[in-house]
N, C-alpha and C. Protein backbone atom coordinates (compact mmCIF):
# COMPACT_ATOMS: atom_id res chain seq x y z
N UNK A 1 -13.10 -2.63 -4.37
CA UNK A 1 -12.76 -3.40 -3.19
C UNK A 1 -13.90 -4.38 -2.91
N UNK A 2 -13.64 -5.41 -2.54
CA UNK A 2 -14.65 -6.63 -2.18
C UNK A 2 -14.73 -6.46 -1.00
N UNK A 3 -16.18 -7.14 -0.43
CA UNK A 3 -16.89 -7.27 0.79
C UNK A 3 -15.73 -7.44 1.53
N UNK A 4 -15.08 -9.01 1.37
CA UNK A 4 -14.03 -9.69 2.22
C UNK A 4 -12.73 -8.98 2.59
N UNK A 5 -12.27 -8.07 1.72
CA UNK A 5 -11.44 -7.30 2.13
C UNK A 5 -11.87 -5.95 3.05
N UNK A 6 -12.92 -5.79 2.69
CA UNK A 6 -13.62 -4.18 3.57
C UNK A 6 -14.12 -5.11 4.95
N UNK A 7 -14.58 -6.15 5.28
CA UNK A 7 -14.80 -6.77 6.47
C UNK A 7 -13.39 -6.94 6.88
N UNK A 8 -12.33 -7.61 6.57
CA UNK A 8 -10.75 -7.62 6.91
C UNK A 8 -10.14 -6.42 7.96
N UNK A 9 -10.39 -5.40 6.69
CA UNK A 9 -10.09 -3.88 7.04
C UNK A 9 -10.87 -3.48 8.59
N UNK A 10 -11.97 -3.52 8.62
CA UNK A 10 -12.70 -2.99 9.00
C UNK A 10 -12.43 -4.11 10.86
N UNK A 11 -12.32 -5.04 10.51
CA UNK A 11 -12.27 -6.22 11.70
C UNK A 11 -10.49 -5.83 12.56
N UNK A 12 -10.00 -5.23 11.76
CA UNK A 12 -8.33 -5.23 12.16
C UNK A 12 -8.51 -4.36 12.82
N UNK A 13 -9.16 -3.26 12.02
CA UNK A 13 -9.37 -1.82 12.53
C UNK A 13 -9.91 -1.68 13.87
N UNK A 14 -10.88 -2.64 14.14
CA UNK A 14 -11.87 -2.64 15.67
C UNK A 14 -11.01 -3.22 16.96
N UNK A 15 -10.51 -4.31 16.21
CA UNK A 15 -9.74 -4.68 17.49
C UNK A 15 -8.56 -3.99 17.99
N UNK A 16 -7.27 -3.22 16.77
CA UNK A 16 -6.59 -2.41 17.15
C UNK A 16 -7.32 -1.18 18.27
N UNK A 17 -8.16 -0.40 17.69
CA UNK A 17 -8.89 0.50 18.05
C UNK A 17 -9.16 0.15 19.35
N UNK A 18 -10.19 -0.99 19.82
CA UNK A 18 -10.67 -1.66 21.27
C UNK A 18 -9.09 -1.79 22.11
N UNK A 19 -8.25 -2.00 21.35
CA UNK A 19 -6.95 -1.90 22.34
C UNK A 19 -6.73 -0.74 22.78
N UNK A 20 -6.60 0.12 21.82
CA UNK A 20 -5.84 1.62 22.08
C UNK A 20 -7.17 1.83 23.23
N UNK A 21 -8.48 1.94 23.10
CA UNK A 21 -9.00 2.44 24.04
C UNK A 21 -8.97 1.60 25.78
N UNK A 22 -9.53 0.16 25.30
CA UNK A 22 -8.50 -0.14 26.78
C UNK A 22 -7.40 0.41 27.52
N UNK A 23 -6.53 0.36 26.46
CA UNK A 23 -5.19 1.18 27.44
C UNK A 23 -5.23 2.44 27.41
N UNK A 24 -6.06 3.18 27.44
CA UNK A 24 -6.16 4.57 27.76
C UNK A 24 -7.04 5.04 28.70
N UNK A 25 -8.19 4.54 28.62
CA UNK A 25 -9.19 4.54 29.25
C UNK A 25 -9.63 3.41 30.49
N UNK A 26 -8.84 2.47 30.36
CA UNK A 26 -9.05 1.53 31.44
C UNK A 26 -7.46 1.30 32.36
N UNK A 27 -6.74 2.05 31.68
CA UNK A 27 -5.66 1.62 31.67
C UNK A 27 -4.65 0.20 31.74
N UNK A 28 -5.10 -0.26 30.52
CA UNK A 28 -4.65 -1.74 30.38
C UNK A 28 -2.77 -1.82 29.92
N UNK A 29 -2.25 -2.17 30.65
CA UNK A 29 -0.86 -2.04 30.11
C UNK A 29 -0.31 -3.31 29.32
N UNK A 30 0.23 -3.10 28.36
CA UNK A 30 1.08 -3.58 27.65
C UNK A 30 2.67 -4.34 28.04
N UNK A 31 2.42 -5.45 29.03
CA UNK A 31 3.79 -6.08 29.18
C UNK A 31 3.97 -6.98 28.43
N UNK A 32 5.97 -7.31 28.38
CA UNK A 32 6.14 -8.00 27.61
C UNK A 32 5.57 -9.49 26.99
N UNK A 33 4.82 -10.31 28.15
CA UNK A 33 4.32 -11.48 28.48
C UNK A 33 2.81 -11.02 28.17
N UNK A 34 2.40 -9.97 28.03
CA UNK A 34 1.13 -9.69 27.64
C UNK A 34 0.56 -10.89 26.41
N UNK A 35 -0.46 -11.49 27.16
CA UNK A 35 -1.46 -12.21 25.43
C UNK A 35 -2.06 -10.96 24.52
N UNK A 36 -2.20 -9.96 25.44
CA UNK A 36 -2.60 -8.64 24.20
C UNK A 36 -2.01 -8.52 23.12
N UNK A 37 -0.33 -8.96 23.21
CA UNK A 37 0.29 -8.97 21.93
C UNK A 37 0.16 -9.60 20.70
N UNK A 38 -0.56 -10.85 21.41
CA UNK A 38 -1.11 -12.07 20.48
C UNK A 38 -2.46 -11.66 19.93
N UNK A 39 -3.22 -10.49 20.66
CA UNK A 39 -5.03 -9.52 19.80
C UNK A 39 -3.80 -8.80 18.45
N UNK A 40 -2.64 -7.69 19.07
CA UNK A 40 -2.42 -6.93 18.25
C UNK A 40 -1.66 -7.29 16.98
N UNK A 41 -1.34 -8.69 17.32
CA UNK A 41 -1.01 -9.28 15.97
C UNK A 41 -1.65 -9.74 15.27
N UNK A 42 -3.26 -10.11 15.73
CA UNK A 42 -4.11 -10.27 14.77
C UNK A 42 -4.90 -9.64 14.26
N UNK A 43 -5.13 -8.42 15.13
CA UNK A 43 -5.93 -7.23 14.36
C UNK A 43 -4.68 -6.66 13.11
N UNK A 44 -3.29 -6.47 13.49
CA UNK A 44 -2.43 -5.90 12.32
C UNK A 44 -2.64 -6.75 10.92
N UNK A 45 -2.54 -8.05 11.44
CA UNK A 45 -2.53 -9.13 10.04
C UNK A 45 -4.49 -9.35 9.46
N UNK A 46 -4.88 -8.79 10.11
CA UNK A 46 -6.58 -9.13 9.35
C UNK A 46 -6.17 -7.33 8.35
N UNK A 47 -5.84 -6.29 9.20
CA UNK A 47 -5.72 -4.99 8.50
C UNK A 47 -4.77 -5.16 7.31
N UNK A 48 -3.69 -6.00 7.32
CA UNK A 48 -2.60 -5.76 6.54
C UNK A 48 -3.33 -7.05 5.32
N UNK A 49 -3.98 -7.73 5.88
CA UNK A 49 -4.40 -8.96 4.55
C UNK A 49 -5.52 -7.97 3.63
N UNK A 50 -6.56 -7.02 4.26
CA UNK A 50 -7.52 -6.29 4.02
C UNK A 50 -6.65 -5.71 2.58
N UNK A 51 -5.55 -4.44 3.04
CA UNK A 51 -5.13 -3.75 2.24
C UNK A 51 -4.24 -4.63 0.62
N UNK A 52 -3.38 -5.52 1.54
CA UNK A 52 -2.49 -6.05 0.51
C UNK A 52 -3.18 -7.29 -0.36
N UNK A 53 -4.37 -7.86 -0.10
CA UNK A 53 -5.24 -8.64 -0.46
C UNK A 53 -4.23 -10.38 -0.27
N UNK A 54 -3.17 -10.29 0.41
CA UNK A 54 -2.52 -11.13 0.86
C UNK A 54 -2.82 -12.04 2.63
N UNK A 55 -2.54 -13.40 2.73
CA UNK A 55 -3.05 -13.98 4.46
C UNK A 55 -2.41 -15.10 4.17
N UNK A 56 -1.14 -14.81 5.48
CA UNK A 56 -0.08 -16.09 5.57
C UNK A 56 -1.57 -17.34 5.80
N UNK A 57 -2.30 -17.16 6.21
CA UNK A 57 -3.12 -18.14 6.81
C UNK A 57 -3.88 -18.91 5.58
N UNK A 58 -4.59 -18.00 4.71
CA UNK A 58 -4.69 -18.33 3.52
C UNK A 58 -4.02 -19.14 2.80
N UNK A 59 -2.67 -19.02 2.31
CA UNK A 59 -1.82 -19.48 1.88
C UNK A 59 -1.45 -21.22 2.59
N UNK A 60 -1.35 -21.06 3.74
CA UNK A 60 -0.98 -22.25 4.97
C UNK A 60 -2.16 -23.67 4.77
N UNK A 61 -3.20 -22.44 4.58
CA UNK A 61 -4.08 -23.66 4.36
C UNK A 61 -4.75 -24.28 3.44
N UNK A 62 -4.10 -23.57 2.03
CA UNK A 62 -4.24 -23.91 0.29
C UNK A 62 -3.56 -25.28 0.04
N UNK A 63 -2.02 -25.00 1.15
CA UNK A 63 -1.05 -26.10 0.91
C UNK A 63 -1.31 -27.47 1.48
N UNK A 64 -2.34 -27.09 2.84
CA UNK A 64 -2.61 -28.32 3.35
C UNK A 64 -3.50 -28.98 2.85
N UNK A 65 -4.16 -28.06 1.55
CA UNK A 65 -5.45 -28.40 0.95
C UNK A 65 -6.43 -28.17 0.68
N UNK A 66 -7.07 -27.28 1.76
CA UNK A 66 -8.43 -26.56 1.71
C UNK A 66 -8.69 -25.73 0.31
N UNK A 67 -9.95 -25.48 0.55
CA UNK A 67 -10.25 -24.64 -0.99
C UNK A 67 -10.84 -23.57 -0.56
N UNK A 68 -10.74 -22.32 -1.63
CA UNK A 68 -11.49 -21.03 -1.23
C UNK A 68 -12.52 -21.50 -1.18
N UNK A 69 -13.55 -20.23 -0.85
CA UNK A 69 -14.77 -20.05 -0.84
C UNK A 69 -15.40 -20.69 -2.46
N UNK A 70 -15.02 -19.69 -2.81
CA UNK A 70 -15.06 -19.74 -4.56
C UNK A 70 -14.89 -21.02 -5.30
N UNK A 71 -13.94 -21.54 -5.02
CA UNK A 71 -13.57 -23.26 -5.37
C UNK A 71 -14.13 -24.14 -5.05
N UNK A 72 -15.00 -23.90 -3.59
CA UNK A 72 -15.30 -24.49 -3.06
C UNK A 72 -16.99 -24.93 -3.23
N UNK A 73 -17.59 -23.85 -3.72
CA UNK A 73 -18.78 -23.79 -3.70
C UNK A 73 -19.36 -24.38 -5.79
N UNK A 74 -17.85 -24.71 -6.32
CA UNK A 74 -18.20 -24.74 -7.73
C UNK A 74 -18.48 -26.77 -8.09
């Protein structure tokens, strides 16, 4: 596993986590209009790019042009 994916993992993981404990411990609720929904979709998609080594965002911005890291630095 590479750095970039174990930072991914690890970044999805904190912010999910910082949610669940807000709403338990602070009791932060979850409504439909909540912007929280807009954290828990980005902690799921940094966790889910981590594991599957896949990022719609990645992808979005190959097409518009940008270059990896890797490409970028050659």
């Amino acid at each position: 596993m590479s750095i970039q994916r174990a930072i991914r993992i690890i970044a999805g993981s904190f912010i999910l986590l910082s949610l669940y404990l807000a709403s338990v411990y602070n009791g932060v609720v979850l409504s439909e209009a909540s912007w929280l929904w807009f954290t828990i979709f980005i902690g799921v998609n940094l966790l889910q790019s981590g594991i599957t080594k896949w990022c719609l965002m990645e992808t979005i911005l190959a097409k518009l042009g940008m270059k990896s890291c890797c490409e970028a630095n050659k």
